[in-house]
PDB file of N, CA and C in Angstrom:
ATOM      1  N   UNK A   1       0.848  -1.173   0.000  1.00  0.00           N
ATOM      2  CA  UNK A   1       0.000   0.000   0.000  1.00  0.00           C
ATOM      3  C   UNK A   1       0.895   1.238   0.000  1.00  0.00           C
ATOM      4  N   UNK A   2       0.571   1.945  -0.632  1.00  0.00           N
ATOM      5  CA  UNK A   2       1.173   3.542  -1.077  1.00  0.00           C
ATOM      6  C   UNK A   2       0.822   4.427  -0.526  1.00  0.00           C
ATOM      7  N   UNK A   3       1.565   5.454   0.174  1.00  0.00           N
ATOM      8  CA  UNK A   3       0.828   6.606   0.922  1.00  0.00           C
ATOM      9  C   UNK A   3       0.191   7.098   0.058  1.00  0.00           C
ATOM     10  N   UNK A   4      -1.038   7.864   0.459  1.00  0.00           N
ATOM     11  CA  UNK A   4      -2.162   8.288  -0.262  1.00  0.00           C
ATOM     12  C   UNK A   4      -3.581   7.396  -0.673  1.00  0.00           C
ATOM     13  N   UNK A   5      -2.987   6.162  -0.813  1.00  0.00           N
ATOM     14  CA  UNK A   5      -3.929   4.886  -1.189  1.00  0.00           C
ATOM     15  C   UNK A   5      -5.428   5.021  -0.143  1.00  0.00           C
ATOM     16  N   UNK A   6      -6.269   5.320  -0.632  1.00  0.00           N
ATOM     17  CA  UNK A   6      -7.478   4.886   0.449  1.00  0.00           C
ATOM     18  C   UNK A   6      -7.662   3.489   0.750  1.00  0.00           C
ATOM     19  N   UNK A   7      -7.846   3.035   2.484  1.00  0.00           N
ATOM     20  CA  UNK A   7      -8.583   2.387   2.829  1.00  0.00           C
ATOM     21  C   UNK A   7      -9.435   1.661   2.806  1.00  0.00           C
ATOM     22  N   UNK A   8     -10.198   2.794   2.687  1.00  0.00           N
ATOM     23  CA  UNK A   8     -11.802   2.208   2.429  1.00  0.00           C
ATOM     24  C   UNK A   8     -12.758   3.681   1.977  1.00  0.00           C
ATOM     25  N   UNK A   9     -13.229   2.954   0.895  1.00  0.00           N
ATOM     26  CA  UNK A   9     -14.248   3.905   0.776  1.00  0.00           C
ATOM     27  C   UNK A   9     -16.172   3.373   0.639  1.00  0.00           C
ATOM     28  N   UNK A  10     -16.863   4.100   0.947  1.00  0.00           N
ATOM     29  CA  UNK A  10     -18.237   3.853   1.253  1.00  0.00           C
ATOM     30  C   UNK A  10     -18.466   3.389  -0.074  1.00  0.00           C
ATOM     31  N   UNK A  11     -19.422   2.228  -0.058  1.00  0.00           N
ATOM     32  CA  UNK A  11     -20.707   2.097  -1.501  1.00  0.00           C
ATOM     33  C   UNK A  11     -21.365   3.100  -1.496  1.00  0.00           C
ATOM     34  N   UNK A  12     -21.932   3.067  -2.749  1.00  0.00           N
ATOM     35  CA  UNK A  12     -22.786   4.231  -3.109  1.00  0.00           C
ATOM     36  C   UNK A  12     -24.105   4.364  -2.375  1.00  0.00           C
ATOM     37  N   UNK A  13     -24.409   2.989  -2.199  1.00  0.00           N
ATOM     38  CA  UNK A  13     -25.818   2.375  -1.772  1.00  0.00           C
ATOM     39  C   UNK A  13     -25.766   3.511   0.279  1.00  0.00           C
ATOM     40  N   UNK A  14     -24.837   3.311   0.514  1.00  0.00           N
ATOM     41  CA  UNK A  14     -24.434   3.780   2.246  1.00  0.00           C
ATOM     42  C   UNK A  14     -23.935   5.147   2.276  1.00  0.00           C
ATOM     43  N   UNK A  15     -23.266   5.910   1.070  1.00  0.00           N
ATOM     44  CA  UNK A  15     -23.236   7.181   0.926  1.00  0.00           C
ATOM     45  C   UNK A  15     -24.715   7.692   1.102  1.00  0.00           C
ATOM     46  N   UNK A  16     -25.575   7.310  -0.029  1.00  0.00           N
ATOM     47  CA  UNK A  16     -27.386   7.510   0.272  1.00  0.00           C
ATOM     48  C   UNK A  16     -27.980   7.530   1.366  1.00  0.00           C
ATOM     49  N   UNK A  17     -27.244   7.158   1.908  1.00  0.00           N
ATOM     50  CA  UNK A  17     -28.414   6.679   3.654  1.00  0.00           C
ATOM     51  C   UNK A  17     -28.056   7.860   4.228  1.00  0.00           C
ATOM     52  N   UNK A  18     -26.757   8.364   3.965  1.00  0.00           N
ATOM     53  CA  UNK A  18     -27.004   9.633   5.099  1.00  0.00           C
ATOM     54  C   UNK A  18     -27.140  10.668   4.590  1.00  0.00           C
ATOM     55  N   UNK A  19     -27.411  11.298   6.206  1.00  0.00           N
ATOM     56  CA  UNK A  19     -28.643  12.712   6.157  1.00  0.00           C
ATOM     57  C   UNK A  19     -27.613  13.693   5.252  1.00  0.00           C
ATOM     58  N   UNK A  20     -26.078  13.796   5.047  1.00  0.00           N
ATOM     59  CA  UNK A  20     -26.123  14.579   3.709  1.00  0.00           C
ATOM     60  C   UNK A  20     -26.475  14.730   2.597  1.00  0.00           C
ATOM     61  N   UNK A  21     -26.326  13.502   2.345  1.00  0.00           N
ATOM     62  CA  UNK A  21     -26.829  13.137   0.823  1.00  0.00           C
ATOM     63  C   UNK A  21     -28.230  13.077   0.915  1.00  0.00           C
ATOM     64  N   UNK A  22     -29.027  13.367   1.952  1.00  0.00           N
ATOM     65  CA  UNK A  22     -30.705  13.678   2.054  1.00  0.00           C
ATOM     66  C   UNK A  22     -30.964  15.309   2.062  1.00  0.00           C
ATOM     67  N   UNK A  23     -29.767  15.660   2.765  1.00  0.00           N
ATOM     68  CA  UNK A  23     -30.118  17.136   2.510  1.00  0.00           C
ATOM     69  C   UNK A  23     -29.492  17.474   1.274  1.00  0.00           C
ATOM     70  N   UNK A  24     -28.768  17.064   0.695  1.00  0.00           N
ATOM     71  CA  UNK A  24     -28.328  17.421  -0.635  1.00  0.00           C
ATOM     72  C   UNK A  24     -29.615  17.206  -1.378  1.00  0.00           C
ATOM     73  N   UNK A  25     -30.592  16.207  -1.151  1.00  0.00           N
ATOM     74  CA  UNK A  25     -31.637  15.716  -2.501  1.00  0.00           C
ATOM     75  C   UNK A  25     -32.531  17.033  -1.998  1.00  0.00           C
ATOM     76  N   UNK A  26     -32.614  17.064  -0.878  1.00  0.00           N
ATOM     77  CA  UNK A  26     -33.318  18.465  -0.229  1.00  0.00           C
ATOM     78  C   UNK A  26     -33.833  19.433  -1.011  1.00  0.00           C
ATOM     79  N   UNK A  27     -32.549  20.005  -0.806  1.00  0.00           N
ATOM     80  CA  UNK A  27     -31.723  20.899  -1.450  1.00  0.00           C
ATOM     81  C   UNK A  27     -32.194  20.638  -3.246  1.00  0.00           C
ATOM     82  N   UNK A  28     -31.602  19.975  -3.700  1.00  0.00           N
ATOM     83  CA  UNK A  28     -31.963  19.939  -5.039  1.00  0.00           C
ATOM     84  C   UNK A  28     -33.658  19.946  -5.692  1.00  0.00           C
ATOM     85  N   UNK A  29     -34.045  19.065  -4.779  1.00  0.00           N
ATOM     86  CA  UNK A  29     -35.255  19.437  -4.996  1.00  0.00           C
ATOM     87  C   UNK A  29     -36.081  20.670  -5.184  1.00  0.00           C
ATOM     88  N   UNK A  30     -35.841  21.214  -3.711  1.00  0.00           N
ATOM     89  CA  UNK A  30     -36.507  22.795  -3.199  1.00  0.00           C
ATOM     90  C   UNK A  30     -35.917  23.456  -4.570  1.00  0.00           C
ATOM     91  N   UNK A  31     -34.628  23.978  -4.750  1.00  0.00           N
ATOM     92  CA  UNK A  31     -34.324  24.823  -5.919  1.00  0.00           C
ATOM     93  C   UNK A  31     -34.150  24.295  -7.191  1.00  0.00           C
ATOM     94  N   UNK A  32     -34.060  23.148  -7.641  1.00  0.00           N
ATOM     95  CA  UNK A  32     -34.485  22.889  -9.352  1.00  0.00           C
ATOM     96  C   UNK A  32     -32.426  22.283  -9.507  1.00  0.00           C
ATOM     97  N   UNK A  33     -32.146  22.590  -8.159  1.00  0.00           N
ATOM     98  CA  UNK A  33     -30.232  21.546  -8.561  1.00  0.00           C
ATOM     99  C   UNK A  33     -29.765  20.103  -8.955  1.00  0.00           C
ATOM    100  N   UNK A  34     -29.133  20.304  -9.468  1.00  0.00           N
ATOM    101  CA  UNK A  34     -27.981  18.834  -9.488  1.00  0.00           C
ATOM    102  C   UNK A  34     -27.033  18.657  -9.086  1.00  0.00           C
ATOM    103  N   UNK A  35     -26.989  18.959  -7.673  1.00  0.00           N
ATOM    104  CA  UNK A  35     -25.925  18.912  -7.032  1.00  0.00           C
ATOM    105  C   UNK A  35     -25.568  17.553  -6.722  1.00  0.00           C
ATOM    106  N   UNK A  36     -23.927  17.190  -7.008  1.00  0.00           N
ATOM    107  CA  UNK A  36     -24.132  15.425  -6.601  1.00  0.00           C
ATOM    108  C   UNK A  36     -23.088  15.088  -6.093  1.00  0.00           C
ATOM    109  N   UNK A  37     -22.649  15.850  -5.352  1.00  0.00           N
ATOM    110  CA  UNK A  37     -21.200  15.511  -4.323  1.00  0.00           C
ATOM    111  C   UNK A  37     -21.185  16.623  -3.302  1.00  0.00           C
ATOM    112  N   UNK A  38     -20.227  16.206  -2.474  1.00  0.00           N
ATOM    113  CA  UNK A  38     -20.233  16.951  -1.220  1.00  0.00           C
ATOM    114  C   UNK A  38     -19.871  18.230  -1.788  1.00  0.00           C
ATOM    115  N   UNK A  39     -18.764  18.000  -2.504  1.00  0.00           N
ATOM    116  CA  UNK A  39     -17.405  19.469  -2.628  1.00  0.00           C
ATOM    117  C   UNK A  39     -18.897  20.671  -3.687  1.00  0.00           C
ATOM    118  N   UNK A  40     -19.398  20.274  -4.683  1.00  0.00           N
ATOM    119  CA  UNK A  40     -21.018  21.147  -5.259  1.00  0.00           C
ATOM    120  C   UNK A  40     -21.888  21.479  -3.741  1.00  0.00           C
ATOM    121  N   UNK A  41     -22.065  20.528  -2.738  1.00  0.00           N
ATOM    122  CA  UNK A  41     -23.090  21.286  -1.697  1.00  0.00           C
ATOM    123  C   UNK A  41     -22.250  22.238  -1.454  1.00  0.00           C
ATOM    124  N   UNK A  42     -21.218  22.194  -0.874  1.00  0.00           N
ATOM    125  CA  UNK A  42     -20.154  22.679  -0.246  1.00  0.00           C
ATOM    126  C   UNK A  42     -19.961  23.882  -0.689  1.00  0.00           C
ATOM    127  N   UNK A  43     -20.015  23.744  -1.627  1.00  0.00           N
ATOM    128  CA  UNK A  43     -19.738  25.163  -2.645  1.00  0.00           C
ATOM    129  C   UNK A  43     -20.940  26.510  -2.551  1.00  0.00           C
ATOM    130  N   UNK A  44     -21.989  25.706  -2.916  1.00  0.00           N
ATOM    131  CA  UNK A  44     -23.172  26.224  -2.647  1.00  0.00           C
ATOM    132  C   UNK A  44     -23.407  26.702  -1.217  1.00  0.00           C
ATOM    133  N   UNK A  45     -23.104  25.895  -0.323  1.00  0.00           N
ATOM    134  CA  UNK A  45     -23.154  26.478   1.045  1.00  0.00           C
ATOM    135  C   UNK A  45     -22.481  27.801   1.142  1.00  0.00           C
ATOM    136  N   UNK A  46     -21.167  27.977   0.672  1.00  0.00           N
ATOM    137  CA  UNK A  46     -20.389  29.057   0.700  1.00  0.00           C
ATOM    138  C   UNK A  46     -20.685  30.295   0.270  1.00  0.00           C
ATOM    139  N   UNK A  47     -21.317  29.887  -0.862  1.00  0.00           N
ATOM    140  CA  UNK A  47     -22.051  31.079  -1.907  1.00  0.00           C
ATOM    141  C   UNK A  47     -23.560  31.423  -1.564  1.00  0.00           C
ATOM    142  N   UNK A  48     -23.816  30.586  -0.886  1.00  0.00           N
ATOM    143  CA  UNK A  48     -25.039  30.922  -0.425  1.00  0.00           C
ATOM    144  C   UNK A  48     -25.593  30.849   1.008  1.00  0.00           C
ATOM    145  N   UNK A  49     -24.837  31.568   1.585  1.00  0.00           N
ATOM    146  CA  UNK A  49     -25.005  31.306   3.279  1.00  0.00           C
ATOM    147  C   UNK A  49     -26.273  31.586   3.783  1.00  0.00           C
ATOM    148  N   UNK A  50     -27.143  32.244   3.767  1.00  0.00           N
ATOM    149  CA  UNK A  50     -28.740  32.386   4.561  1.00  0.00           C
ATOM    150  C   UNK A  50     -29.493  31.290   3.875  1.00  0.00           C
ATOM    151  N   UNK A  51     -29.386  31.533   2.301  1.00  0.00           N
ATOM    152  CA  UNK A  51     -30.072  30.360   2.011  1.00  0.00           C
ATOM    153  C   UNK A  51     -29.815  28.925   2.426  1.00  0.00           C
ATOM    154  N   UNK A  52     -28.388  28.761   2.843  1.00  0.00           N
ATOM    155  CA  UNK A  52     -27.941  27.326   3.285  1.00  0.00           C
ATOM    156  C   UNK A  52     -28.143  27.171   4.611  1.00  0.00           C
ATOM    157  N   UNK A  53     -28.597  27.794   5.276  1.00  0.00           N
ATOM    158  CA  UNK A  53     -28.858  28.246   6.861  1.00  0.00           C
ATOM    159  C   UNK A  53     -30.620  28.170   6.680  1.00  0.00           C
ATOM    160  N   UNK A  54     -31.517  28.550   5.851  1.00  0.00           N
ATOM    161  CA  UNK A  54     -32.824  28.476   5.818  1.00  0.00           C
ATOM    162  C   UNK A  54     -33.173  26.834   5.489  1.00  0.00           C
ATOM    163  N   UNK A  55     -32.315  26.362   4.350  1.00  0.00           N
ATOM    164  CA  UNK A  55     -32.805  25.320   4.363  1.00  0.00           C
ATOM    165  C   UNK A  55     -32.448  24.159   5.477  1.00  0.00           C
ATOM    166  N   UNK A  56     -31.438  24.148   5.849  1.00  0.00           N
ATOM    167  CA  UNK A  56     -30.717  23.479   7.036  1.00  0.00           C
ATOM    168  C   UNK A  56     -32.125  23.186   8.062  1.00  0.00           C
ATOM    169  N   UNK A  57     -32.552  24.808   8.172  1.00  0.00           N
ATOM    170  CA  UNK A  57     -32.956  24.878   8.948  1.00  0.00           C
ATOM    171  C   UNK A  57     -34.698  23.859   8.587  1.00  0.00           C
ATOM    172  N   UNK A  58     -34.958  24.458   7.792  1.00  0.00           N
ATOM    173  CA  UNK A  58     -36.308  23.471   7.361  1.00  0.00           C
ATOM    174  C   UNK A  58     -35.816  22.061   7.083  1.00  0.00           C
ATOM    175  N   UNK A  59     -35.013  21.487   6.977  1.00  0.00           N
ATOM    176  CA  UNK A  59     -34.646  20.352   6.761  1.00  0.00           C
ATOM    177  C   UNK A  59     -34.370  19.628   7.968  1.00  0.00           C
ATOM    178  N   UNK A  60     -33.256  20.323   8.707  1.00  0.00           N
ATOM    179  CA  UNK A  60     -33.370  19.413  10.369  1.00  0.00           C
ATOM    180  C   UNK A  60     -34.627  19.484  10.836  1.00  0.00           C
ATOM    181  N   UNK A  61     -35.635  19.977  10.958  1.00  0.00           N
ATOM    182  CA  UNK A  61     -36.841  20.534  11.817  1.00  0.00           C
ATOM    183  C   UNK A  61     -36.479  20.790  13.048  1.00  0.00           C
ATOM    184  N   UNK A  62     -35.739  21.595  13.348  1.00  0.00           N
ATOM    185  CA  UNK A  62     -35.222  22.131  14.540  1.00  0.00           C
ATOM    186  C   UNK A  62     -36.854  23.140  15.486  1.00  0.00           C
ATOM    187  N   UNK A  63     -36.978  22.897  16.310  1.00  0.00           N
ATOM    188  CA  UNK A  63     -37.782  23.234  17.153  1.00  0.00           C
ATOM    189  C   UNK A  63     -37.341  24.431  18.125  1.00  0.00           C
ATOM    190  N   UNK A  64     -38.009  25.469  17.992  1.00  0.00           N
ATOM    191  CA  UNK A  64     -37.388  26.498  18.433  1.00  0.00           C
ATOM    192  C   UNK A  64     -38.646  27.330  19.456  1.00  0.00           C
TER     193      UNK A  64
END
């Protein structure tokens, strides 16, 4: 094994299950995106901070 070599990486099937990749479909949904990796949410988060903070927020259902 070669430094740099990954480990292990997730199936696609177990990337899906989590709540990022749910708030990513979220997300895509609510605004009409194709966002399909972390580093695109990511991006979007950056560029779009209230909006990424509104939906967060409707998406966790945080109780306030």
């Amino acid at each position: 094994m070669a430094l740099g070599d990954r480990l292990w990486e997730p199936s696609r099937e177990r990337i899906k299950e989590t709540n990022m990749w749910k708030f990513m479909e979220f997300v895509n949904r609510r605004h009409g995106f194709v966002l399909s990796n972390y580093q695109e949410l990511y991006q979007w988060s950056v560029d779009h901070i209230p909006q990424f903070w509104a939906d967060f927020w409707d998406f966790s259902s945080i109780i306030h």
